[in-house]
PDB file of N, CA and C in Angstrom:
ATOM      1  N   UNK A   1      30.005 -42.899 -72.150  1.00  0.00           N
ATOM      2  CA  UNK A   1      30.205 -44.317 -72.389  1.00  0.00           C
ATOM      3  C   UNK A   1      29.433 -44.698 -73.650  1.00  0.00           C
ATOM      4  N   UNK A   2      29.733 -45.354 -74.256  1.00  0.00           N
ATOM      5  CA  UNK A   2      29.266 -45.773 -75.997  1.00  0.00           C
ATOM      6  C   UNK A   2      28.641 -46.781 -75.487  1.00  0.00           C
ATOM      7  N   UNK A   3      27.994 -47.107 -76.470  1.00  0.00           N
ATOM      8  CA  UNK A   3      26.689 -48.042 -76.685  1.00  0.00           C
ATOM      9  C   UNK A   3      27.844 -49.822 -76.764  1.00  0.00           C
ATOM     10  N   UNK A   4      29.164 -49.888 -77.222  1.00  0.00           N
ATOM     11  CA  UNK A   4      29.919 -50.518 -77.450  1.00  0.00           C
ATOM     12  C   UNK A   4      30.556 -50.763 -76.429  1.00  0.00           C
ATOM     13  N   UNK A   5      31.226 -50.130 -75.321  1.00  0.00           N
ATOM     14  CA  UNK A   5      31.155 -50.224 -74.147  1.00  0.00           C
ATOM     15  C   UNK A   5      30.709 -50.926 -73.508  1.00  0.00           C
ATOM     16  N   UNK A   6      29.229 -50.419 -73.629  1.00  0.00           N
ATOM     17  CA  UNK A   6      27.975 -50.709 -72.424  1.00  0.00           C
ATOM     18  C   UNK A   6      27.932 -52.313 -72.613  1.00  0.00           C
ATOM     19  N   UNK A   7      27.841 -52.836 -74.270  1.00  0.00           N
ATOM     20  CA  UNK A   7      27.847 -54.312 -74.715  1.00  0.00           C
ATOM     21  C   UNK A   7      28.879 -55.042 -74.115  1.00  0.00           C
ATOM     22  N   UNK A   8      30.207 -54.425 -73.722  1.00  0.00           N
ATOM     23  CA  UNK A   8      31.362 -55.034 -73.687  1.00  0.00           C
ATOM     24  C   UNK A   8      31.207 -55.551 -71.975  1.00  0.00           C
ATOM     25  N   UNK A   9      31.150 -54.486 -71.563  1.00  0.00           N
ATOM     26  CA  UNK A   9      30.803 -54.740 -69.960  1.00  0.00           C
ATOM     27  C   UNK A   9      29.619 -55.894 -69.529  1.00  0.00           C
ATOM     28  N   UNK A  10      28.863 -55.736 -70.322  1.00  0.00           N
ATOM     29  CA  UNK A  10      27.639 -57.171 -69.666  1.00  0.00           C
ATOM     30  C   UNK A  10      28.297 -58.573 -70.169  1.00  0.00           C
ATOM     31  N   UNK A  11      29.013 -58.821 -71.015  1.00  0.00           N
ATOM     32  CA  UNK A  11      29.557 -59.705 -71.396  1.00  0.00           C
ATOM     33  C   UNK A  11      30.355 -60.504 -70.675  1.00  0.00           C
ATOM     34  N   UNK A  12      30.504 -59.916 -69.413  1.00  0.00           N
ATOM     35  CA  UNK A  12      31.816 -60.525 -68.115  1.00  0.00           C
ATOM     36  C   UNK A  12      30.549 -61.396 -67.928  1.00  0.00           C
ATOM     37  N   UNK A  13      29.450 -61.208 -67.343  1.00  0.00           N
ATOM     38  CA  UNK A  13      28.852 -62.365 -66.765  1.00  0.00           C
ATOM     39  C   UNK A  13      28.269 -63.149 -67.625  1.00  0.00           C
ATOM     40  N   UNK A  14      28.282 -62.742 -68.747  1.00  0.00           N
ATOM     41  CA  UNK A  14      27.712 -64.438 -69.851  1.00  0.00           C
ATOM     42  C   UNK A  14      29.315 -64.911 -70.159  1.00  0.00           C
ATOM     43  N   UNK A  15      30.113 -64.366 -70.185  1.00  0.00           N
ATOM     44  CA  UNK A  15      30.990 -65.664 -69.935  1.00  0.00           C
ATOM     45  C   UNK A  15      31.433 -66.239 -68.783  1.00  0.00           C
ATOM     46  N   UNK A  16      31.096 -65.548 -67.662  1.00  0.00           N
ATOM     47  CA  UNK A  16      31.171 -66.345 -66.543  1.00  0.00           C
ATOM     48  C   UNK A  16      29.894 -67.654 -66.185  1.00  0.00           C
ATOM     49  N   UNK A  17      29.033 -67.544 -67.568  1.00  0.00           N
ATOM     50  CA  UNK A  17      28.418 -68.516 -67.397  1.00  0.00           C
ATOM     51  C   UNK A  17      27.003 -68.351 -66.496  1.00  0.00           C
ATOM     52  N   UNK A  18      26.643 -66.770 -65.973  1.00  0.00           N
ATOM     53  CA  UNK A  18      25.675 -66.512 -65.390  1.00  0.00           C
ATOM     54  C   UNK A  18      24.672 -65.951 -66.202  1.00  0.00           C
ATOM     55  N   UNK A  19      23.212 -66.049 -65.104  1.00  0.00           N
ATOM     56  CA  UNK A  19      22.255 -65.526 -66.103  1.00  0.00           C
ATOM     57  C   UNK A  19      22.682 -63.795 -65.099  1.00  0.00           C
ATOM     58  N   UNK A  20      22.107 -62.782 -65.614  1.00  0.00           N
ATOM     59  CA  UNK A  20      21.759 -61.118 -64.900  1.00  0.00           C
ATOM     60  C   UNK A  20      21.201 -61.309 -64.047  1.00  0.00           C
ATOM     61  N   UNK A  21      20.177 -61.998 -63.435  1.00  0.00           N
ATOM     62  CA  UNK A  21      19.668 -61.964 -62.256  1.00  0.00           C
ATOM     63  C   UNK A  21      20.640 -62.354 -61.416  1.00  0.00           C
ATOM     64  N   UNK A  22      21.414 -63.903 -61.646  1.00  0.00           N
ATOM     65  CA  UNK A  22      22.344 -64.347 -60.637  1.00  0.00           C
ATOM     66  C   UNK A  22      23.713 -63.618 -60.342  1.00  0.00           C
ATOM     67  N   UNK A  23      23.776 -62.738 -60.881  1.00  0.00           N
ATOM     68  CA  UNK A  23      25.351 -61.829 -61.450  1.00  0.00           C
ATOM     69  C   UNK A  23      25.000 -60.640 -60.646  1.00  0.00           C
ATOM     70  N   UNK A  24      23.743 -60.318 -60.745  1.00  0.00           N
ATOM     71  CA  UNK A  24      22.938 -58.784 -59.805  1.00  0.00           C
ATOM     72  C   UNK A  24      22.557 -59.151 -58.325  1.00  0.00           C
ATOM     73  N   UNK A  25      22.215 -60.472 -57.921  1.00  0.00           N
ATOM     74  CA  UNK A  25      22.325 -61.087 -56.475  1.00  0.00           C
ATOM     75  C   UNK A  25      23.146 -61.231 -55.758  1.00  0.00           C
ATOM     76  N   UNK A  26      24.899 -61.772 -56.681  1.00  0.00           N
ATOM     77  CA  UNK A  26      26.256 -62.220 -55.902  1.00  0.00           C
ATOM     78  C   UNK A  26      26.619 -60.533 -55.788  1.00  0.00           C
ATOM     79  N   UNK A  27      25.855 -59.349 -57.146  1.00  0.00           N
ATOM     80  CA  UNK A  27      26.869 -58.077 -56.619  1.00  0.00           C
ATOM     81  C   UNK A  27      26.173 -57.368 -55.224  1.00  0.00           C
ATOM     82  N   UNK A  28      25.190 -57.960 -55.536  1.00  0.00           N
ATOM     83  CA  UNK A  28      24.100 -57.374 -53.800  1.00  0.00           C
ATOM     84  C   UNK A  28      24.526 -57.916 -52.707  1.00  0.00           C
ATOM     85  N   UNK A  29      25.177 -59.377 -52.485  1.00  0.00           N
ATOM     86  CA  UNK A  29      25.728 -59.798 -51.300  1.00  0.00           C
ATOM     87  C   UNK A  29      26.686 -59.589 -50.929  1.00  0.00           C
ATOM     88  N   UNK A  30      27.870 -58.798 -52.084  1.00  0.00           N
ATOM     89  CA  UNK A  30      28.770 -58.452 -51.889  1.00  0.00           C
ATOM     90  C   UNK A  30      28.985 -57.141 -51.296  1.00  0.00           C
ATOM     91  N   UNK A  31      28.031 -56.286 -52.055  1.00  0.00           N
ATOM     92  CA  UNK A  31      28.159 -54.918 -51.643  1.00  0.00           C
ATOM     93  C   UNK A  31      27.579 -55.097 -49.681  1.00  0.00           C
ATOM     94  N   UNK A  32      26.703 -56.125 -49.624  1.00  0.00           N
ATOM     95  CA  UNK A  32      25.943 -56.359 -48.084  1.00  0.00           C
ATOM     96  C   UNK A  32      27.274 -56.548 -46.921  1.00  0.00           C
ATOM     97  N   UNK A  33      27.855 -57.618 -47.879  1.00  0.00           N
ATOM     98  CA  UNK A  33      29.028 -58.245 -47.176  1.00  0.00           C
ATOM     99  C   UNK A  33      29.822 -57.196 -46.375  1.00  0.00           C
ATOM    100  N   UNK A  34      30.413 -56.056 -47.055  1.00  0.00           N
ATOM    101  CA  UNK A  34      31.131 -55.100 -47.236  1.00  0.00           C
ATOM    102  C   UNK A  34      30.514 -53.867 -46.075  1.00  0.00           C
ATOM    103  N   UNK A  35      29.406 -53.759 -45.867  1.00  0.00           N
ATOM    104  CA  UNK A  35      28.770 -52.899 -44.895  1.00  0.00           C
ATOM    105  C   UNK A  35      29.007 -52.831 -43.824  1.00  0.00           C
ATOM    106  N   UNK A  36      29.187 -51.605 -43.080  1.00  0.00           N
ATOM    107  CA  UNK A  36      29.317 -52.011 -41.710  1.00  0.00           C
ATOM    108  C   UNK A  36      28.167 -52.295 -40.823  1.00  0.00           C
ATOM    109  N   UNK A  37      28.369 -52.608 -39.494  1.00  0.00           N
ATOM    110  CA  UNK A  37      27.017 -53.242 -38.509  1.00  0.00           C
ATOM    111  C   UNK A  37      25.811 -52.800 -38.619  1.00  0.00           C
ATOM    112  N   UNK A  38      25.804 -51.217 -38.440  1.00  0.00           N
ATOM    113  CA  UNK A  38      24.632 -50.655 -38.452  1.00  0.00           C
ATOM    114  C   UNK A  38      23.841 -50.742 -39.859  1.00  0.00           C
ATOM    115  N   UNK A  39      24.681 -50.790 -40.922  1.00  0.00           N
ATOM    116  CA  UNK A  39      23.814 -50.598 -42.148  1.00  0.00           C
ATOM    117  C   UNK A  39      23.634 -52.014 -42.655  1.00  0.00           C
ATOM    118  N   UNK A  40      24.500 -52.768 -42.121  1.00  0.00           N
ATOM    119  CA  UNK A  40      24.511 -54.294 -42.495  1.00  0.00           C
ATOM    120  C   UNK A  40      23.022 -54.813 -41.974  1.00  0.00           C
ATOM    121  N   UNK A  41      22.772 -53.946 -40.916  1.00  0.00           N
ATOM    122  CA  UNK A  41      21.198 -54.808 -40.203  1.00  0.00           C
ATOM    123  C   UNK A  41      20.242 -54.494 -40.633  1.00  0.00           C
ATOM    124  N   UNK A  42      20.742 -53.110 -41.010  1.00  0.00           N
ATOM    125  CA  UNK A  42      19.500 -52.661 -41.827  1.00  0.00           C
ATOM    126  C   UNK A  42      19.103 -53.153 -43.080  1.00  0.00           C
ATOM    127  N   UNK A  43      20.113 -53.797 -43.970  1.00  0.00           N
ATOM    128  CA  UNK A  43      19.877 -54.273 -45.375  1.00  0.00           C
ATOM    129  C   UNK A  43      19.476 -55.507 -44.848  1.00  0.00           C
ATOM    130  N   UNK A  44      19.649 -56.408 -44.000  1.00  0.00           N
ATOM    131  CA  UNK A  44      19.332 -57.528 -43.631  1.00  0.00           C
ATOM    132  C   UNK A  44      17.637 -57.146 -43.340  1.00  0.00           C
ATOM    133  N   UNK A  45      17.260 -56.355 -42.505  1.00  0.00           N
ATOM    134  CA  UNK A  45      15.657 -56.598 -43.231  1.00  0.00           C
ATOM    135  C   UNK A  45      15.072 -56.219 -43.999  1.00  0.00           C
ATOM    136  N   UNK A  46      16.094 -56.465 -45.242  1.00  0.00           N
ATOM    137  CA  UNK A  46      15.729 -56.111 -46.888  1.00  0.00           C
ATOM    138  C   UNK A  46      15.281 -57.155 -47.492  1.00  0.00           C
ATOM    139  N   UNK A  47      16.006 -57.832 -46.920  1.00  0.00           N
ATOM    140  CA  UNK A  47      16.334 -59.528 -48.091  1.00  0.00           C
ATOM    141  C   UNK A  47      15.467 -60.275 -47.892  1.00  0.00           C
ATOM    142  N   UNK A  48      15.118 -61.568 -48.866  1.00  0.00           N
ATOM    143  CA  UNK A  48      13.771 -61.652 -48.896  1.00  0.00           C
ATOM    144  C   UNK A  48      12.759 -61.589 -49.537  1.00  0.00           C
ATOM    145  N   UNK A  49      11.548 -62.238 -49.767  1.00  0.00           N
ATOM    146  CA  UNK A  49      10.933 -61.997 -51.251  1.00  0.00           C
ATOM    147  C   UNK A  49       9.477 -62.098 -50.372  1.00  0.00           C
ATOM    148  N   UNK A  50       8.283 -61.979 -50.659  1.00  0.00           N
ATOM    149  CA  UNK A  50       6.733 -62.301 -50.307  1.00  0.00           C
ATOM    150  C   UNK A  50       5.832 -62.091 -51.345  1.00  0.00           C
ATOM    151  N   UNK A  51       5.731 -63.089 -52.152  1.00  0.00           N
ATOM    152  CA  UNK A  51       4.750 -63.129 -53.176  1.00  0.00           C
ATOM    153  C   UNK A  51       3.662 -63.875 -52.796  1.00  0.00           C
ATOM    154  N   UNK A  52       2.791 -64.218 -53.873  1.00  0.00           N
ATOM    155  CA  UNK A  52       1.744 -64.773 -53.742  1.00  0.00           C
ATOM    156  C   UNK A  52       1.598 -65.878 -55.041  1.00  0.00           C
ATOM    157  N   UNK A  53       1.101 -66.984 -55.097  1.00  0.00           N
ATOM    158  CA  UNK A  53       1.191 -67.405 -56.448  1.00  0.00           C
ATOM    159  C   UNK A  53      -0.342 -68.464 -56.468  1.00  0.00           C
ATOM    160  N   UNK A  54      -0.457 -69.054 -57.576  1.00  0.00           N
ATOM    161  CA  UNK A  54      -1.936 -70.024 -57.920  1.00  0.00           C
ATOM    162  C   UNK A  54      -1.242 -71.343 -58.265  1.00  0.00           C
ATOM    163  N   UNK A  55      -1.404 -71.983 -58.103  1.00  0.00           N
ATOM    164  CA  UNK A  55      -0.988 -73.181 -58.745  1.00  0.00           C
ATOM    165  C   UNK A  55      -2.360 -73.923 -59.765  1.00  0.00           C
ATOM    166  N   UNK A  56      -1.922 -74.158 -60.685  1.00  0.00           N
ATOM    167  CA  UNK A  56      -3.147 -74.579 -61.163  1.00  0.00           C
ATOM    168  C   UNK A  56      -3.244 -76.179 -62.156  1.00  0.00           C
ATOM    169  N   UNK A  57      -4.012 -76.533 -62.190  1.00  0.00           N
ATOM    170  CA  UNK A  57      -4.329 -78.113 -62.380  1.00  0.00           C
ATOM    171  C   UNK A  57      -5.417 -78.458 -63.223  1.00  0.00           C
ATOM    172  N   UNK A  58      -5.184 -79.077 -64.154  1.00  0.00           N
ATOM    173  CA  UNK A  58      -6.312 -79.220 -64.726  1.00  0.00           C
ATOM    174  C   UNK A  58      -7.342 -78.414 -65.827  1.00  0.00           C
ATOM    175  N   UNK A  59      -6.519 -77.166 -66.268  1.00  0.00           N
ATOM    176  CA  UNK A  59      -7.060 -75.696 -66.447  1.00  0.00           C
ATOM    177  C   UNK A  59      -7.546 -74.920 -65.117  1.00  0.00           C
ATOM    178  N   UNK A  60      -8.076 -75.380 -63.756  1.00  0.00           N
ATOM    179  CA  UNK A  60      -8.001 -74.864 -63.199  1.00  0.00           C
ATOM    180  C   UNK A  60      -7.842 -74.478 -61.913  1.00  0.00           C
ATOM    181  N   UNK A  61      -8.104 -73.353 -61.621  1.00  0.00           N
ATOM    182  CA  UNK A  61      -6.409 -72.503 -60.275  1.00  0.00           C
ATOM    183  C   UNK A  61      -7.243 -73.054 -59.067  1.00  0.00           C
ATOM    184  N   UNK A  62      -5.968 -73.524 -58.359  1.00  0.00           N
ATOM    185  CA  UNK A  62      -6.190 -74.162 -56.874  1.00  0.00           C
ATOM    186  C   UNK A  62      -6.307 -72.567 -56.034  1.00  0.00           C
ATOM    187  N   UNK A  63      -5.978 -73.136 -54.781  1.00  0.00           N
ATOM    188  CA  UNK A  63      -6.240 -72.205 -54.216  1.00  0.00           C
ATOM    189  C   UNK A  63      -4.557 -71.307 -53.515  1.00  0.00           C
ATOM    190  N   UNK A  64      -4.895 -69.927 -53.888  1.00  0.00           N
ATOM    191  CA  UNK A  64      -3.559 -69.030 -53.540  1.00  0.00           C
ATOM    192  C   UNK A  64      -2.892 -69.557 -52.686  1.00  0.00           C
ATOM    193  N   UNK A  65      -1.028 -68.826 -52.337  1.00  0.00           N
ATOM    194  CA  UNK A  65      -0.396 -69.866 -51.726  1.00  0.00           C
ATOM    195  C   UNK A  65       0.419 -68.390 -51.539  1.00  0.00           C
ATOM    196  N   UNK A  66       0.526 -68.237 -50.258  1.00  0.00           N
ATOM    197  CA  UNK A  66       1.504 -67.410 -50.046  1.00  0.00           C
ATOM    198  C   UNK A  66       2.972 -67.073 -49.636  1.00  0.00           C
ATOM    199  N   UNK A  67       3.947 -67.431 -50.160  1.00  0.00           N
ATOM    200  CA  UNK A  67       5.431 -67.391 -49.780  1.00  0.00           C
ATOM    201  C   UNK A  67       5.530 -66.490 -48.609  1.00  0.00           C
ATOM    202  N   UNK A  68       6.174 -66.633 -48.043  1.00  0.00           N
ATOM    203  CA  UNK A  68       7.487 -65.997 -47.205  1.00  0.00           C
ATOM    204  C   UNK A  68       8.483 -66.129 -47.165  1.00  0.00           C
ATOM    205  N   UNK A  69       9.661 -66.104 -47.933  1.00  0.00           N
ATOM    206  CA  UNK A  69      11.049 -66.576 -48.236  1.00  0.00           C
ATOM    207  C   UNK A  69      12.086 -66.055 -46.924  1.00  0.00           C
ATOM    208  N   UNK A  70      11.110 -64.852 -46.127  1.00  0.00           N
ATOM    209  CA  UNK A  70      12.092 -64.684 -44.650  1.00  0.00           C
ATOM    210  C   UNK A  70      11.931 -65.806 -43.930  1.00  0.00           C
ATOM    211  N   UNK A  71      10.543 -66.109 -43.919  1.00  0.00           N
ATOM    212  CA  UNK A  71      10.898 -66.944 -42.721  1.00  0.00           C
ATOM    213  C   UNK A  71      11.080 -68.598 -43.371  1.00  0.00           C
ATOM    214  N   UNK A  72      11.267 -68.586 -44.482  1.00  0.00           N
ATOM    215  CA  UNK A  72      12.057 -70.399 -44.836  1.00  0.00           C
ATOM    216  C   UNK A  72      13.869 -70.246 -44.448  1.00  0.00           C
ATOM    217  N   UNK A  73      13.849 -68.699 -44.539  1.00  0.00           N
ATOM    218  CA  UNK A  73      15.361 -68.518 -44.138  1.00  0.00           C
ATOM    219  C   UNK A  73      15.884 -68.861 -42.988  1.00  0.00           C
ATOM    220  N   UNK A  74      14.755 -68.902 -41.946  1.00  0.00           N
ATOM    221  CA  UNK A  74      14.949 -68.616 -40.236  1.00  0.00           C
ATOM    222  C   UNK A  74      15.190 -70.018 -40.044  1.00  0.00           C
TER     223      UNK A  74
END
């Protein structure tokens, strides 16, 4: 595959108006979609994010804050 190619192909999702992250999420739910039961449950306790972040004010950082994006899902 050429380097010209490779350009041509990413180009479907900037004209669909997406950024790569959102274009790499709809192809992950799709491929999820598509799974059968057993592997479907298993990717299901994939999904999901757990970071940690600071918020900060003033120059300075409050106190850590920890996400769980599973369970805002629930």
């Amino acid at each position: 595959m050429s380097s010209t190619a490779a350009a041509n192909a990413s180009a479907y999702w900037r004209i669909a108006g997406m950024s790569y992250l959102r274009y790499s999420g709809l192809c992950a739910d799709m491929v999820r979609a598509a799974l059968k039961e057993a592997p479907k449950a298993k990717a299901a306790t994939r999904e999901g994010a757990y970071f940690k972040y600071t918020p900060w004010a003033d120059g300075v950082a409050g106190t850590p804050v920890i996400v769980d994006t599973k369970a805002a899902l629930k």
